[in-house]
N, C-alpha and C. Protein backbone atom coordinates (compact mmCIF):
# COMPACT_ATOMS: atom_id res chain seq x y z
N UNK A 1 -20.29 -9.32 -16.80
CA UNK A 1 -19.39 -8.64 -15.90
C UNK A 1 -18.55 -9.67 -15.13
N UNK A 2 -17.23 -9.20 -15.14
CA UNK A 2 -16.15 -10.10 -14.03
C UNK A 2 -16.85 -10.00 -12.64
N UNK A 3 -16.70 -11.23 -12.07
CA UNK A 3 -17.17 -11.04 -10.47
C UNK A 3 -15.87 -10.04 -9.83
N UNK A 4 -15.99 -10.10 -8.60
CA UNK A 4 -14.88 -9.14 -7.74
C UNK A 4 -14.77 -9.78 -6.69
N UNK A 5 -13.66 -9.90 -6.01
CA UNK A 5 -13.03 -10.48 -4.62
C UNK A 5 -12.14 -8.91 -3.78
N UNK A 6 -13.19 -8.69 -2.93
CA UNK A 6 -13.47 -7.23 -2.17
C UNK A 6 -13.13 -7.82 -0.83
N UNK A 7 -12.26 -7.14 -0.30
CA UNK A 7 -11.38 -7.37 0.90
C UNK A 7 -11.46 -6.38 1.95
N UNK A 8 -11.55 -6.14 3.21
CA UNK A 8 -11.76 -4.72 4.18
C UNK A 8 -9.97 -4.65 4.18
N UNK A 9 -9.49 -3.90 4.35
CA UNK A 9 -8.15 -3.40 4.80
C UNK A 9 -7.49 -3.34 6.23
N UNK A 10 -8.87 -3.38 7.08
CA UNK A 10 -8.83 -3.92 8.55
C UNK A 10 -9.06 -5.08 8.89
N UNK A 11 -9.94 -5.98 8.40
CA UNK A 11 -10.19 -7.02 8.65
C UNK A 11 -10.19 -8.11 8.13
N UNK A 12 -10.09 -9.58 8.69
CA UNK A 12 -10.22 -10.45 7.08
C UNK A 12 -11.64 -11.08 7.11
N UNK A 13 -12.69 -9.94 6.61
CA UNK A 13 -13.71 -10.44 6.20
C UNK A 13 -14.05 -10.76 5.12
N UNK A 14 -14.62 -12.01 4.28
CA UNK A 14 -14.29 -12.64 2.93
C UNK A 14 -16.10 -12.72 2.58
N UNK A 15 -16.70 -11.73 3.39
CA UNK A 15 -18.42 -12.47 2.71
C UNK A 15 -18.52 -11.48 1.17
N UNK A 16 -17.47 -10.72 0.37
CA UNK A 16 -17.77 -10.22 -0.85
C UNK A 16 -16.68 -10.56 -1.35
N UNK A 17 -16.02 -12.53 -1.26
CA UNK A 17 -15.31 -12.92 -2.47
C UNK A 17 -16.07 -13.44 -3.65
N UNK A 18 -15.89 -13.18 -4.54
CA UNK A 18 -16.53 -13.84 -5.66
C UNK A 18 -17.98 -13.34 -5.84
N UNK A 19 -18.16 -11.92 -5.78
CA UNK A 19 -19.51 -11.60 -6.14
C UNK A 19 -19.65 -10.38 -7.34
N UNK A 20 -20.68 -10.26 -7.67
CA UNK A 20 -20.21 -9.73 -8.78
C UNK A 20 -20.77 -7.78 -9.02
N UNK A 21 -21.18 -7.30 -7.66
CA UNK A 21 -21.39 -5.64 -7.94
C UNK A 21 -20.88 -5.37 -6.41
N UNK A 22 -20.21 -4.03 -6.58
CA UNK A 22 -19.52 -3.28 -5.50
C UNK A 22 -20.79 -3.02 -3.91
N UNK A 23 -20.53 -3.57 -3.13
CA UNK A 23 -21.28 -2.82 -1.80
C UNK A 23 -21.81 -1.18 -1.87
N UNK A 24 -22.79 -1.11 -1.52
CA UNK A 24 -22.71 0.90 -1.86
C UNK A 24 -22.45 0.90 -0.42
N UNK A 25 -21.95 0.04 0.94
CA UNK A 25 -22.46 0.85 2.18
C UNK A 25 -20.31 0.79 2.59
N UNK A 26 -19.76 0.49 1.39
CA UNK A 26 -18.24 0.65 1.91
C UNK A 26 -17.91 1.41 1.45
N UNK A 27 -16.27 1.82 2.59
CA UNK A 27 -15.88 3.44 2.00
C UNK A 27 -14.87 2.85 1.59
N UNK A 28 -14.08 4.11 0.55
CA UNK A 28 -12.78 3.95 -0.19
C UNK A 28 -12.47 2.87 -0.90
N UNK A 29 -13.44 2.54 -1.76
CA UNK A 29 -13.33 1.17 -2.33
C UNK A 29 -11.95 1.40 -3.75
N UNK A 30 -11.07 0.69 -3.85
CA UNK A 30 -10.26 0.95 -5.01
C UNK A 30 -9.92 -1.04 -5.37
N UNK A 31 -9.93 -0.06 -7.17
CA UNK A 31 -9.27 -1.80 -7.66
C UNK A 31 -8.33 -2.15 -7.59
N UNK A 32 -7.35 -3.33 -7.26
CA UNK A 32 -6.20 -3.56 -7.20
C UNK A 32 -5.54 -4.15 -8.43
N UNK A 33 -6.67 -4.87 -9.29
CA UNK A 33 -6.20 -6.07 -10.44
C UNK A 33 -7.89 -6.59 -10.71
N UNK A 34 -7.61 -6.78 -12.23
CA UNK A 34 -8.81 -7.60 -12.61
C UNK A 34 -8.88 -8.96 -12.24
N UNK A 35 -10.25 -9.76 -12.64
CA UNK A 35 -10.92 -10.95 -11.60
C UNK A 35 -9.61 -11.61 -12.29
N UNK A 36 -9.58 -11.66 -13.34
CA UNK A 36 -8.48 -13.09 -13.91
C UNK A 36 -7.24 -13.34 -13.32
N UNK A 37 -6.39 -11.62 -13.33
CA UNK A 37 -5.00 -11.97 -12.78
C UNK A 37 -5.33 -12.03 -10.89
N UNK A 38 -6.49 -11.72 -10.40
CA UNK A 38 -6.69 -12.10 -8.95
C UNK A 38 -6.22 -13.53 -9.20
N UNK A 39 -7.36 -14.21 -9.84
CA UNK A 39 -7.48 -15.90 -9.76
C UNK A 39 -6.61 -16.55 -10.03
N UNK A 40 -5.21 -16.52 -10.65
CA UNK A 40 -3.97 -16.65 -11.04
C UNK A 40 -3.09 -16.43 -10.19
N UNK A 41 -3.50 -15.29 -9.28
CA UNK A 41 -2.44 -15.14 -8.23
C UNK A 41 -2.89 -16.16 -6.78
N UNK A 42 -4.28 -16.74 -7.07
CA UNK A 42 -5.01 -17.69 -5.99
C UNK A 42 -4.57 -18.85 -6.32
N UNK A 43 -3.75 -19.24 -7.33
CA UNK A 43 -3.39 -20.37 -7.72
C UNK A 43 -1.91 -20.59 -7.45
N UNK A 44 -1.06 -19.93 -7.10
CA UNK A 44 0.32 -19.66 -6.51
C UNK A 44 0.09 -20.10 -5.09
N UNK A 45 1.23 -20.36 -4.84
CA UNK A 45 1.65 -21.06 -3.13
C UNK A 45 1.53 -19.52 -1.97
N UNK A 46 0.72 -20.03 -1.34
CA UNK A 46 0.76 -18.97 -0.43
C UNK A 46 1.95 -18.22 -0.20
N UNK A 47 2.92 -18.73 -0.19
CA UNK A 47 4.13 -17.41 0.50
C UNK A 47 5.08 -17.19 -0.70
N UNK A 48 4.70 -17.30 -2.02
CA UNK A 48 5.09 -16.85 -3.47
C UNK A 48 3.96 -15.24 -3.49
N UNK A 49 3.03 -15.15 -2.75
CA UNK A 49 2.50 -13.43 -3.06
C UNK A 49 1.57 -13.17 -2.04
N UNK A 50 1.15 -12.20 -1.89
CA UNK A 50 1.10 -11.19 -0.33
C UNK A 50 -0.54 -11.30 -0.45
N UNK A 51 -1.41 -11.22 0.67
CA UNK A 51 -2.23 -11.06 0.72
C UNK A 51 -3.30 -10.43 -0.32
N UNK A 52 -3.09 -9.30 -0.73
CA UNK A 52 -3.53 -8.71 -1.54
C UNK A 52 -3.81 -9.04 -3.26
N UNK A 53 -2.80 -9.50 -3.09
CA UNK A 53 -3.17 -10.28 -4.63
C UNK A 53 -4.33 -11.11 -4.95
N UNK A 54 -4.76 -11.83 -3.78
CA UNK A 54 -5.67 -12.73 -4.10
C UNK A 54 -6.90 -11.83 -4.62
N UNK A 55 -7.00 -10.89 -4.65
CA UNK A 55 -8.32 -9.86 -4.51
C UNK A 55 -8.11 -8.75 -5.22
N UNK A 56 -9.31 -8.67 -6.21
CA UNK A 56 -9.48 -7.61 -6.63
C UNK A 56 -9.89 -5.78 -6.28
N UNK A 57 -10.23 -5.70 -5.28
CA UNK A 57 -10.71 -4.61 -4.81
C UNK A 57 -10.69 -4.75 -3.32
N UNK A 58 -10.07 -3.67 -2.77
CA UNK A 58 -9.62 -2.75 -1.40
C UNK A 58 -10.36 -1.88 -0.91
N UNK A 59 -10.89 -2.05 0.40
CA UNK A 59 -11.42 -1.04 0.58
C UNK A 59 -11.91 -1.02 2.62
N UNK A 60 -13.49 -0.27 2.48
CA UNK A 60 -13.50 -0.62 4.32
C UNK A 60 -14.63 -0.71 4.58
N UNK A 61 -14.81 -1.56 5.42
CA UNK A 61 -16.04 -2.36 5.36
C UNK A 61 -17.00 -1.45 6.30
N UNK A 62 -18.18 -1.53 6.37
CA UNK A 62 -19.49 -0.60 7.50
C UNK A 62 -18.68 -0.71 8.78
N UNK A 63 -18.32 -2.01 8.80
CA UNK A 63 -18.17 -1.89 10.34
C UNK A 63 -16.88 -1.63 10.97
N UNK A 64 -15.57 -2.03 10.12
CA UNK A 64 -14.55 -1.07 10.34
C UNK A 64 -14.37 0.14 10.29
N UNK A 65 -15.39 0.88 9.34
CA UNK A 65 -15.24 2.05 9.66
C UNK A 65 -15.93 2.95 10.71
N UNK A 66 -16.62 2.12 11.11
CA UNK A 66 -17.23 2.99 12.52
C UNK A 66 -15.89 2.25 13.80
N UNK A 67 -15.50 1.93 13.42
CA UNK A 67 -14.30 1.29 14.51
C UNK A 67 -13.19 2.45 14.15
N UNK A 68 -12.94 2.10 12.70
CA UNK A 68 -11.56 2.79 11.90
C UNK A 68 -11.15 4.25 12.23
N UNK A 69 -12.63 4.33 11.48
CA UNK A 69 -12.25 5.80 10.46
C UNK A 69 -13.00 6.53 11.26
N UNK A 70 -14.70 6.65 11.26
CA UNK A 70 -15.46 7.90 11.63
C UNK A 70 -14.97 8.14 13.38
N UNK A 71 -14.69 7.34 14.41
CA UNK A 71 -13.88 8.07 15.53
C UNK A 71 -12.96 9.33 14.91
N UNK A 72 -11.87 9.05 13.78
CA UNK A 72 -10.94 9.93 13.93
C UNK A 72 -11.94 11.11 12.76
N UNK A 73 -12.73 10.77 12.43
CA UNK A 73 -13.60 12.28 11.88
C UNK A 73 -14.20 12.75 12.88
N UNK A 74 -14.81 12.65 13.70
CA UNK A 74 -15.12 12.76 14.80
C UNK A 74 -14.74 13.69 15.79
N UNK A 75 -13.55 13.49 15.75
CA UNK A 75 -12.74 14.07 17.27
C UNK A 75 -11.97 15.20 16.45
């Protein structure tokens, strides 16, 4: 299996770059690009492509979403 470089959408927390199975405790996880064209786009000059590229998968981390999201389910 390709590893995955999993990114929060709120935050820049990086402890699930380069690992290789999805978190079960994050929500809305989606793929952006497979591991290879991630690592290709990590090899470009920072301000040749946007944050997102570097990473394969989007999503929200435990603890943004008790910040994020479950307030506005909530109320």
């Amino acid at each position: 299996m390709e590893k995955i470089r999993l990114v929060c959408m709120f935050c820049d927390r990086d402890d699930y770059d380069h690992v290789e199975a999805l978190p079960t405790d994050w929500f809305s996880v989606d793929e952006i690009e497979e591991y290879r064209d991630a690592m290709q786009a990590a090899d470009l000059s920072p301000k040749d492509i946007s944050q997102q590229d570097w990473f394969t998968h989007i999503g929200v981390c435990p603890s943004c979403y008790e910040v994020e999201i479950r307030p506005a389910l909530v109320s």
